[in-house]
N, C-alpha and C. Protein backbone atom coordinates (compact mmCIF):
# COMPACT_ATOMS: atom_id res chain seq x y z
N UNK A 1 78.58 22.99 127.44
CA UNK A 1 78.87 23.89 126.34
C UNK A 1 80.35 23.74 125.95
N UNK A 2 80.52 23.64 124.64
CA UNK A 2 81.62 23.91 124.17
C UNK A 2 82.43 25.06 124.53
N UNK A 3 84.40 24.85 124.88
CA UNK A 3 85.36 25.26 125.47
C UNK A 3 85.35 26.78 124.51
N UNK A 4 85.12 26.15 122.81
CA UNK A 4 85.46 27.48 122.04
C UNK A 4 83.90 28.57 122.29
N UNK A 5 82.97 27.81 122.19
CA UNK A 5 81.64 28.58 122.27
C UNK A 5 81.63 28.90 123.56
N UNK A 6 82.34 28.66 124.61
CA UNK A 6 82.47 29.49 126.06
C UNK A 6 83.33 30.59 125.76
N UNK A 7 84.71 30.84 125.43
CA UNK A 7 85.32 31.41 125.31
C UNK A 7 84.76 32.62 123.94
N UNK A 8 83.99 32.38 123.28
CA UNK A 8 83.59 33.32 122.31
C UNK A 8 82.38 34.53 122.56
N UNK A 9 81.57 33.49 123.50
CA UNK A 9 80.42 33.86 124.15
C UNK A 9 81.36 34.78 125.30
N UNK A 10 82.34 34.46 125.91
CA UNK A 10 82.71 35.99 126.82
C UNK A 10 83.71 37.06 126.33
N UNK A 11 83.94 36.42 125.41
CA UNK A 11 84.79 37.97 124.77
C UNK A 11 84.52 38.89 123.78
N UNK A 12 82.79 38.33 123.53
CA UNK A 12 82.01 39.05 122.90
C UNK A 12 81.36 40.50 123.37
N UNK A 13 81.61 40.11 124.77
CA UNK A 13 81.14 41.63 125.79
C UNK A 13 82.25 42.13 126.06
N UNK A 14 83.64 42.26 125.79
CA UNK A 14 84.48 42.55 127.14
C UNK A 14 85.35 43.81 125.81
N UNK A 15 84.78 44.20 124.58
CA UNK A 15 85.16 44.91 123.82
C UNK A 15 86.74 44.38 123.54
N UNK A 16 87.42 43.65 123.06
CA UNK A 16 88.50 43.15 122.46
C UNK A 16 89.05 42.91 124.13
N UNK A 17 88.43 43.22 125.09
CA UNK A 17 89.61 42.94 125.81
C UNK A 17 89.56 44.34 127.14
N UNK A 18 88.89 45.32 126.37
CA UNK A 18 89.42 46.88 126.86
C UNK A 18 88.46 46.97 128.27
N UNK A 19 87.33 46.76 128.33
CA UNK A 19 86.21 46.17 129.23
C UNK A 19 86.90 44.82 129.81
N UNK A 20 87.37 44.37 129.77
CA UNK A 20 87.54 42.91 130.84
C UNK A 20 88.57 43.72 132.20
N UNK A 21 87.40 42.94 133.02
CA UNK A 21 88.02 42.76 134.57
C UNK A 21 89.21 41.55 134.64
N UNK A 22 89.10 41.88 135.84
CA UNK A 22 90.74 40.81 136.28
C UNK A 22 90.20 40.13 136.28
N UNK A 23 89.17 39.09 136.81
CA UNK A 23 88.56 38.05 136.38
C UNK A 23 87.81 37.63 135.78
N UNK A 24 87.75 38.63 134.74
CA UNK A 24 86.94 37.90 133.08
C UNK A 24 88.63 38.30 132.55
N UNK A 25 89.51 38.39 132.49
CA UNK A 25 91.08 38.31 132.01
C UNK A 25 90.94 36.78 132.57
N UNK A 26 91.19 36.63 133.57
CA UNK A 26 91.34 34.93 134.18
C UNK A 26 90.49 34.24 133.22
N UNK A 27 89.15 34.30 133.01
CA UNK A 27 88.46 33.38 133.17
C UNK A 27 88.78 33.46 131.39
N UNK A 28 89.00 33.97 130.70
CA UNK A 28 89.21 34.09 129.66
C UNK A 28 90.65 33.11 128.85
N UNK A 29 91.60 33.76 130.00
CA UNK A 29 93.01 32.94 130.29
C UNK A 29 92.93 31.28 130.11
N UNK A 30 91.88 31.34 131.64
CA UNK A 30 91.61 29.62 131.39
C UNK A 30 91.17 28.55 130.63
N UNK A 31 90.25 29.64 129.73
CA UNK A 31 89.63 29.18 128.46
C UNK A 31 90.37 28.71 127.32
N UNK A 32 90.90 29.43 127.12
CA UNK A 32 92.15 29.71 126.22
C UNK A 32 93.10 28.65 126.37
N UNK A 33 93.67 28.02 127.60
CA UNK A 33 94.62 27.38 127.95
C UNK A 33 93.64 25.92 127.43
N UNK A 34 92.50 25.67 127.65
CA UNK A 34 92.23 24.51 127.94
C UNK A 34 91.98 24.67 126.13
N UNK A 35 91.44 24.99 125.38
CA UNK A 35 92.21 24.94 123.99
C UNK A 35 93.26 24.69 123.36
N UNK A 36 94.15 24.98 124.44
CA UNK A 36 95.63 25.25 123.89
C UNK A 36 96.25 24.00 124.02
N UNK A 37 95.59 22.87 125.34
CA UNK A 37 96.25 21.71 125.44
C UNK A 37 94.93 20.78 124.62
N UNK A 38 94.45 21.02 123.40
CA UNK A 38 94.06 20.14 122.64
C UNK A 38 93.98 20.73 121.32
N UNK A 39 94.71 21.57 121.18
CA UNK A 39 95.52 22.23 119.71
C UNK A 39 95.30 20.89 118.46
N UNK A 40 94.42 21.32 117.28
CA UNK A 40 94.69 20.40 116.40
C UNK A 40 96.22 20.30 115.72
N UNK A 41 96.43 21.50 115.71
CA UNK A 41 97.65 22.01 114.88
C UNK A 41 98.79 22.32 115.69
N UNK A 42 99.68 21.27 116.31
CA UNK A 42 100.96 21.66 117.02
C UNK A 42 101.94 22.29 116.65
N UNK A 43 102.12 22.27 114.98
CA UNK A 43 103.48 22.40 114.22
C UNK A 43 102.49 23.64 112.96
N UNK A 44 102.16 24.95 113.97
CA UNK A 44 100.81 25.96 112.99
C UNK A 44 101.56 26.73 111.87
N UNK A 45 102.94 26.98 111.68
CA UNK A 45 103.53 27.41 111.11
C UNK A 45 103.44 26.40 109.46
N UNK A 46 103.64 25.01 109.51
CA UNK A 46 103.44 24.04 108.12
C UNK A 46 102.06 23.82 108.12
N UNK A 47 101.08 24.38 109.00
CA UNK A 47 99.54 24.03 108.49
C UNK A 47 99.34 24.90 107.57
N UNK A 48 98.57 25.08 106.55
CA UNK A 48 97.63 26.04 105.40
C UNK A 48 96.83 26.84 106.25
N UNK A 49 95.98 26.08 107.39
CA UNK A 49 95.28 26.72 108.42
C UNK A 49 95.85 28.64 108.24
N UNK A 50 97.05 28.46 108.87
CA UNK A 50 97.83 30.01 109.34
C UNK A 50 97.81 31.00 108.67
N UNK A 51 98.22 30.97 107.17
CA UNK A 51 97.71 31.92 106.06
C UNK A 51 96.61 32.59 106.10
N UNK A 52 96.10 33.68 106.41
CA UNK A 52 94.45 33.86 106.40
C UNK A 52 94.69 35.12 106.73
N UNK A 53 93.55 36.32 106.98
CA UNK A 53 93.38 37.37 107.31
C UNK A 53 92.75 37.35 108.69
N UNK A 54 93.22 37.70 109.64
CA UNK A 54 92.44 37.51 111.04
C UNK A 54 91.81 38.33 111.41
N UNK A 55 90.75 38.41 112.15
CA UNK A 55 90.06 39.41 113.02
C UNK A 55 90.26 39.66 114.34
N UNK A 56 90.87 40.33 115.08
CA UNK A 56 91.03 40.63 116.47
C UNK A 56 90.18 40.40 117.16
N UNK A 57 90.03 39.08 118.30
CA UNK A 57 88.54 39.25 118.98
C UNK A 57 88.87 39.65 120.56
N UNK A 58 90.11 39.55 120.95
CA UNK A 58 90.34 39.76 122.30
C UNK A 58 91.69 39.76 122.29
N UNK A 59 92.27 40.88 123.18
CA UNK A 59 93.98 40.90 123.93
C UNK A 59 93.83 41.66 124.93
N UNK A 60 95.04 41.49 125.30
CA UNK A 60 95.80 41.52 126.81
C UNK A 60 96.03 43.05 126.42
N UNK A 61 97.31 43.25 125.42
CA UNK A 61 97.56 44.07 125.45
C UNK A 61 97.51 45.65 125.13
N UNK A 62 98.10 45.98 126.10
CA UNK A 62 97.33 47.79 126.40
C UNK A 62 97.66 48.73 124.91
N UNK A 63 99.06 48.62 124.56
CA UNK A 63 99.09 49.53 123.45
C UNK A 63 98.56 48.80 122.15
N UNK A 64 97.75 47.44 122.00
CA UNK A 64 97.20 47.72 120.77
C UNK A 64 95.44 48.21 120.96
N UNK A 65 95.19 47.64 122.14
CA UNK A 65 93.84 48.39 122.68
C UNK A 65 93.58 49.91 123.15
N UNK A 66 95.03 50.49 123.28
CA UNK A 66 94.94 51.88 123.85
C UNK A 66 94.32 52.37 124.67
N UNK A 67 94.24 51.40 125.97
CA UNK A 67 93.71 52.03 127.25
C UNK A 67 94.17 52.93 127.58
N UNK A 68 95.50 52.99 127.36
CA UNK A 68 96.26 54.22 128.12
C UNK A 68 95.57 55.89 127.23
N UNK A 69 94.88 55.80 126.24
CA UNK A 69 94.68 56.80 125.38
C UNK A 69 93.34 57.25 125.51
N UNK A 70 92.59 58.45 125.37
CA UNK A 70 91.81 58.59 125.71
C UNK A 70 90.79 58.29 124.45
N UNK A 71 89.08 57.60 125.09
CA UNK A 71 88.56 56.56 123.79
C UNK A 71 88.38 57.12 122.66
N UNK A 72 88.66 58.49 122.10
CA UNK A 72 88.72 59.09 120.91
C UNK A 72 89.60 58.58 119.67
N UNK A 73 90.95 58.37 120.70
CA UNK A 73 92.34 58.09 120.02
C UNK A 73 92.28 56.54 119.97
N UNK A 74 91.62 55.95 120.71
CA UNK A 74 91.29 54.38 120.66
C UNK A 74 90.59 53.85 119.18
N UNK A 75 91.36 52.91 118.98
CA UNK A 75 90.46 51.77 117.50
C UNK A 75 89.30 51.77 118.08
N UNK A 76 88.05 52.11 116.70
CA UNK A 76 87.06 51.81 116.92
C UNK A 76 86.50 50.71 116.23
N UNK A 77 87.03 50.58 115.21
CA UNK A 77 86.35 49.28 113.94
C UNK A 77 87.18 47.87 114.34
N UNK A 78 87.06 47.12 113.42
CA UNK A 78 87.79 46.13 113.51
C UNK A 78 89.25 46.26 113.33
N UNK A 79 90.25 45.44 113.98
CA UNK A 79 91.20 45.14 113.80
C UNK A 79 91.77 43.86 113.17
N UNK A 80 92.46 44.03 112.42
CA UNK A 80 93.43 42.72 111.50
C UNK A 80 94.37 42.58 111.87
N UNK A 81 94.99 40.94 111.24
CA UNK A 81 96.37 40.46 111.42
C UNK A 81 96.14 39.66 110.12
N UNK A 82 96.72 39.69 108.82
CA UNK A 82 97.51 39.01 107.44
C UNK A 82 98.40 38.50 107.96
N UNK A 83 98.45 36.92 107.62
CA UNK A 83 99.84 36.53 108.10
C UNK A 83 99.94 35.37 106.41
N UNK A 84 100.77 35.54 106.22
CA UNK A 84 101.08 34.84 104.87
C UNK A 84 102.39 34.28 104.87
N UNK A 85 102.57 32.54 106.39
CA UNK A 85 103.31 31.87 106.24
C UNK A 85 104.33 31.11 105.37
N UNK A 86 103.71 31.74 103.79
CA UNK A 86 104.74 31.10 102.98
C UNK A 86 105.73 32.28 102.46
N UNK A 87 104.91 33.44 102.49
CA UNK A 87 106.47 34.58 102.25
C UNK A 87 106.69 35.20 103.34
N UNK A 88 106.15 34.35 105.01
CA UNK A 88 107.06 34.68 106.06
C UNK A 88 106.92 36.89 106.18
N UNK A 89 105.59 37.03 105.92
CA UNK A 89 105.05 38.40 106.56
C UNK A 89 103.91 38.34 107.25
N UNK A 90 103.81 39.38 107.83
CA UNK A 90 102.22 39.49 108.62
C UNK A 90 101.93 41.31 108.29
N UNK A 91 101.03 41.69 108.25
CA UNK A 91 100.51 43.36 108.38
C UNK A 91 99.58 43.04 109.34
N UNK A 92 99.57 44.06 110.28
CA UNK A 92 98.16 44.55 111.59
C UNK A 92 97.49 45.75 110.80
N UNK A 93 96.74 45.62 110.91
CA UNK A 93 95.77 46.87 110.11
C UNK A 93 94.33 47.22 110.87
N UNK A 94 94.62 48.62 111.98
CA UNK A 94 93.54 49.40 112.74
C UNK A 94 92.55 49.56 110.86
N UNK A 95 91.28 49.45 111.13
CA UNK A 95 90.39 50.37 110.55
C UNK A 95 89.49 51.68 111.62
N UNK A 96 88.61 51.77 111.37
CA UNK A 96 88.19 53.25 111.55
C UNK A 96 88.50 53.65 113.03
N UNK A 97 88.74 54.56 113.86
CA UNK A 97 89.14 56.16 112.69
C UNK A 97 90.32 56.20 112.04
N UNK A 98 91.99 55.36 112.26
CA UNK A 98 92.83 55.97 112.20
C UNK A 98 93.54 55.44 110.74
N UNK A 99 93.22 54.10 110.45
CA UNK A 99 93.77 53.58 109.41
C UNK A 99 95.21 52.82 109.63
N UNK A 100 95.76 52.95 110.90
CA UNK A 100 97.23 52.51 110.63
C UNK A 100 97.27 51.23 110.89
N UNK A 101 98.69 50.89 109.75
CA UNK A 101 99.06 49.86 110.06
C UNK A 101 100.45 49.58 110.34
N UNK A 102 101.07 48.27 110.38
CA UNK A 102 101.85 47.91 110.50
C UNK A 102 102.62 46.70 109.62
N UNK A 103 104.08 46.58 109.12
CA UNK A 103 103.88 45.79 108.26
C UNK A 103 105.39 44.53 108.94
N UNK A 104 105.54 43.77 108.78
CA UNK A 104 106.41 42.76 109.59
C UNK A 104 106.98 41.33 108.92
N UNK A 105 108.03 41.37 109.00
CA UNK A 105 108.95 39.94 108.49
C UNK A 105 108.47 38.81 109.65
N UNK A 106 108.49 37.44 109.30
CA UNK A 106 108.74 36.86 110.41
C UNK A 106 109.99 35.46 110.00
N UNK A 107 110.28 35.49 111.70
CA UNK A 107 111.44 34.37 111.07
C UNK A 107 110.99 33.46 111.69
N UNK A 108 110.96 31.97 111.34
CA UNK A 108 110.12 30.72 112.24
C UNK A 108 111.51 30.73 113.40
N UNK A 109 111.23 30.28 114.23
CA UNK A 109 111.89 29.79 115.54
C UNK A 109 111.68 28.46 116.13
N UNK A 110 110.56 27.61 115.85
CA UNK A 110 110.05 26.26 116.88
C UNK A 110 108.84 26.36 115.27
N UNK A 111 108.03 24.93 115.39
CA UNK A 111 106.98 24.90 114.64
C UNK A 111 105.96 25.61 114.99
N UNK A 112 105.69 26.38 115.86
CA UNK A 112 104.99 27.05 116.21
C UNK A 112 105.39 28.87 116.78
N UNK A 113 106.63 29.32 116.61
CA UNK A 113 106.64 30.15 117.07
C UNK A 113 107.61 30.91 116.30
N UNK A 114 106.75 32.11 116.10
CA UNK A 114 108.21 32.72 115.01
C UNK A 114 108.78 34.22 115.97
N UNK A 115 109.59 34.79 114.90
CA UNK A 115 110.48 36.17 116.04
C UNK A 115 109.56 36.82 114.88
N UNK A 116 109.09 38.12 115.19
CA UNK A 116 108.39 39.08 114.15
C UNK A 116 109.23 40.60 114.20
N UNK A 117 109.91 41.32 113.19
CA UNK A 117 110.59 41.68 113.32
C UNK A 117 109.89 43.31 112.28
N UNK A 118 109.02 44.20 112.68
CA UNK A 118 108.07 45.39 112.00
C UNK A 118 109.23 45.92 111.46
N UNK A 119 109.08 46.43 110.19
CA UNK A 119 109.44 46.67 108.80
C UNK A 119 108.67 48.58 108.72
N UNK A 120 107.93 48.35 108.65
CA UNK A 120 107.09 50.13 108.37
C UNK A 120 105.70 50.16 109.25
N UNK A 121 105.80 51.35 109.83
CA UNK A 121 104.43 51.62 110.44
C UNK A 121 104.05 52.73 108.97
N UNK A 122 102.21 52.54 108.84
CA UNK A 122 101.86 53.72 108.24
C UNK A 122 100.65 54.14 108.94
N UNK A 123 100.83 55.59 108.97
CA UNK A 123 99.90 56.26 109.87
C UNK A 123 98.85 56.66 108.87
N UNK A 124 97.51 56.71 109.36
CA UNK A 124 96.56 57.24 108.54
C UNK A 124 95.89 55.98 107.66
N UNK A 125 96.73 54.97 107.22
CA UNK A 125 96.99 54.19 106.05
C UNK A 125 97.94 55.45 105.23
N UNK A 126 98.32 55.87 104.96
CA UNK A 126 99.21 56.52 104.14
C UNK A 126 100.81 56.96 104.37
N UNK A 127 100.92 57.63 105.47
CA UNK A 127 102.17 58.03 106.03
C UNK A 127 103.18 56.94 106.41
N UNK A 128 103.84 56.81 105.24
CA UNK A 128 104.78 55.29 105.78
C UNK A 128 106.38 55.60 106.65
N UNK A 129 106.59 55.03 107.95
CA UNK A 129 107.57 55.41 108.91
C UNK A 129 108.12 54.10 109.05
N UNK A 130 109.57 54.34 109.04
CA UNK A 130 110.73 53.29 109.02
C UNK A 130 110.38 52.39 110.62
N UNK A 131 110.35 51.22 110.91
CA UNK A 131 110.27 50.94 112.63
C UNK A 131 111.62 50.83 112.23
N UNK A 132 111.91 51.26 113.95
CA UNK A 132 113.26 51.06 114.75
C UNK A 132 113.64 49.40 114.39
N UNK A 133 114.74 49.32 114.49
CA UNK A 133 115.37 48.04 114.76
C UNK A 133 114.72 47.35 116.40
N UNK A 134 114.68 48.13 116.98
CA UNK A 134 114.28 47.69 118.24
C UNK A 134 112.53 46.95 118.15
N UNK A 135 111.90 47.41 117.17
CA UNK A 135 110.50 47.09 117.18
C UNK A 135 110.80 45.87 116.98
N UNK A 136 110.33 44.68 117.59
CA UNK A 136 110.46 43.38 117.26
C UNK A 136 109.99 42.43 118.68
N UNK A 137 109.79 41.24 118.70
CA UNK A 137 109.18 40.31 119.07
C UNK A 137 109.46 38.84 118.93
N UNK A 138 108.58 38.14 119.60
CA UNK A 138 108.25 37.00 119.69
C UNK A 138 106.66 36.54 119.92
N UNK A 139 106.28 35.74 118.90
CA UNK A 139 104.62 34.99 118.84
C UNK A 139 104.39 33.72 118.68
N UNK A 140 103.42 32.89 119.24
CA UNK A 140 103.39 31.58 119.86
C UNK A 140 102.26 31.86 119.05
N UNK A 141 101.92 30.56 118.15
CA UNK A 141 100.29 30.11 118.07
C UNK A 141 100.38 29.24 118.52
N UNK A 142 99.58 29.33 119.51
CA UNK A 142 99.47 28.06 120.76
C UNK A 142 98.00 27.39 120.34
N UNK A 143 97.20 28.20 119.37
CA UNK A 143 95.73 27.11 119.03
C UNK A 143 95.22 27.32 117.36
N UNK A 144 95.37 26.46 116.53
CA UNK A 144 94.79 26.78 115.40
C UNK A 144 94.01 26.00 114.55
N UNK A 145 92.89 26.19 114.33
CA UNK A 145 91.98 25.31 113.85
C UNK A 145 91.19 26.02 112.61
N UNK A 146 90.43 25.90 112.23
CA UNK A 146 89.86 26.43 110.77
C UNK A 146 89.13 27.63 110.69
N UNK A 147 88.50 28.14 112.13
CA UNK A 147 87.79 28.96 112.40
C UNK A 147 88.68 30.37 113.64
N UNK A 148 89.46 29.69 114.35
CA UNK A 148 89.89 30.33 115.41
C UNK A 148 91.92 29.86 115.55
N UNK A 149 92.29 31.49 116.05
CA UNK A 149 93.66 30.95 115.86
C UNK A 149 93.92 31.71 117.81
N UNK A 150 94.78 31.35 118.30
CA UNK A 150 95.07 31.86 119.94
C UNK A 150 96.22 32.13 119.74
N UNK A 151 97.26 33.24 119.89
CA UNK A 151 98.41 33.54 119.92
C UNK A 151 98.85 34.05 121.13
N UNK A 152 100.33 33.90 121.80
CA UNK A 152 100.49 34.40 122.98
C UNK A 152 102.35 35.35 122.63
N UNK A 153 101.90 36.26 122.81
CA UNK A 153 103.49 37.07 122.31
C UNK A 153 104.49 36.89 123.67
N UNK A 154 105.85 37.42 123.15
CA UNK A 154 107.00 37.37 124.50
C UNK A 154 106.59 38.53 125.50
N UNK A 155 105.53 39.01 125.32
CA UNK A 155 105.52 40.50 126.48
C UNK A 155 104.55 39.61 127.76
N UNK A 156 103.88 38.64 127.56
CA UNK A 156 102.54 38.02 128.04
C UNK A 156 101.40 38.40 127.36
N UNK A 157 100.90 39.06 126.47
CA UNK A 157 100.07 39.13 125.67
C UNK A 157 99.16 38.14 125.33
N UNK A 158 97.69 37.71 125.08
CA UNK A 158 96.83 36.51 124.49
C UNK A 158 96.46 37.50 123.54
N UNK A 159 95.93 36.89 122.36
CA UNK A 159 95.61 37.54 121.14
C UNK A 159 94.50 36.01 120.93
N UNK A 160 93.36 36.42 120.84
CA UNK A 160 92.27 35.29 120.13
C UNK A 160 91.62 36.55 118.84
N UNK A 161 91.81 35.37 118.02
CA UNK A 161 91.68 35.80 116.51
C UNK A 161 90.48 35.18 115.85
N UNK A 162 89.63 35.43 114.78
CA UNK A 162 88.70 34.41 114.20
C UNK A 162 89.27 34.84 112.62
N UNK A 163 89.49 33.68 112.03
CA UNK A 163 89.55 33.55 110.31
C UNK A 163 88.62 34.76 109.86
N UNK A 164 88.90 35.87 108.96
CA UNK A 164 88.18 37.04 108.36
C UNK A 164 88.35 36.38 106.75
N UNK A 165 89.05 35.75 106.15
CA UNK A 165 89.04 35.40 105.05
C UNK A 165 90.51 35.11 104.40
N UNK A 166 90.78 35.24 103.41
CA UNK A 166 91.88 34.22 102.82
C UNK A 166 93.31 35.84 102.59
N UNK A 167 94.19 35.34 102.53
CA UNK A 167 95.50 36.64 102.44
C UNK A 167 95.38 37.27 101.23
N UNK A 168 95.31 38.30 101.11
CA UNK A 168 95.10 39.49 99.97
C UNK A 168 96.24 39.78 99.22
């Protein structure tokens, strides 16, 4: 079986991530990696590929999954990532229940890795709040191909994404 149809087939149960054990995290990890060292797209930042609207299919990390929160306050719908490499922004956008998003500059760093630097959170979708200077980052697309993109942030974070459609 195919590396991507393994890796899709287990993070289809593990709810973005929030359900995975330490070793469906591993085994997920490993998946991921062995993608990562046959990347069509080394330099994902000058591909067309990157532009797109993403769908959240799996992460690491706790505050965009909100384990720490109790599952009320947790995303229930899908989650997005807009990234629109040629005017160098991205927005994250929770849908149901809460609506918020997030909206973000990025600056390239390597052909593949830019610093992302959040601009406005809005709560609800409506309530728009200044981010701190401090809100900011680093993101690796370490896999990108036409269907599926793998990102790995500076915290240790994996983010596997699937193409949702073209930037709005």
């Amino acid at each position: 079986m195919c590396t991507c149809v393994q890796l899709l087939e287990l993070i289809s149960r593990l709810d973005r991530g929030a359900s995975a054990s330490t070793s469906e995290k591993s085994e997920v990890d490993q998946l991921a990696q062995k993608l990562e060292r046959v990347n069509p797209n080394k330099k994902a930042l000058a591909s067309p590929l990157l532009s797109a609207k993403w769908r959240l299919l799996y992460t690491t990390s706790a505050s965009i999954l909100g384990t720490t929160k109790p599952p009320f306050l947790r995303p229930q719908g899908p989650i997005y990532q807009t990234i629109d490499a040629q005017n160098l922004t991205a927005q994250n956008q929770e849908t149901w229940p809460f609506f918020n998003q997030v909206k973000a500059t990025l600056t390239p760093e390597t052909a593949s890795r830019v610093a992302v630097q959040f601009r406005e959170f809005k709560i609800l979708g409506l309530i728009p709040v200044k981010a701190p200077p401090s809100a900011r980052g680093k993101l690796d697309t370490t896999y990108l191909d036409e269907d599926l993109r793998i990102s790995r942030g500076d915290k240790g974070n994996l983010f596997v994404l699937e193409r949702a459609g073209p930037v709005e």
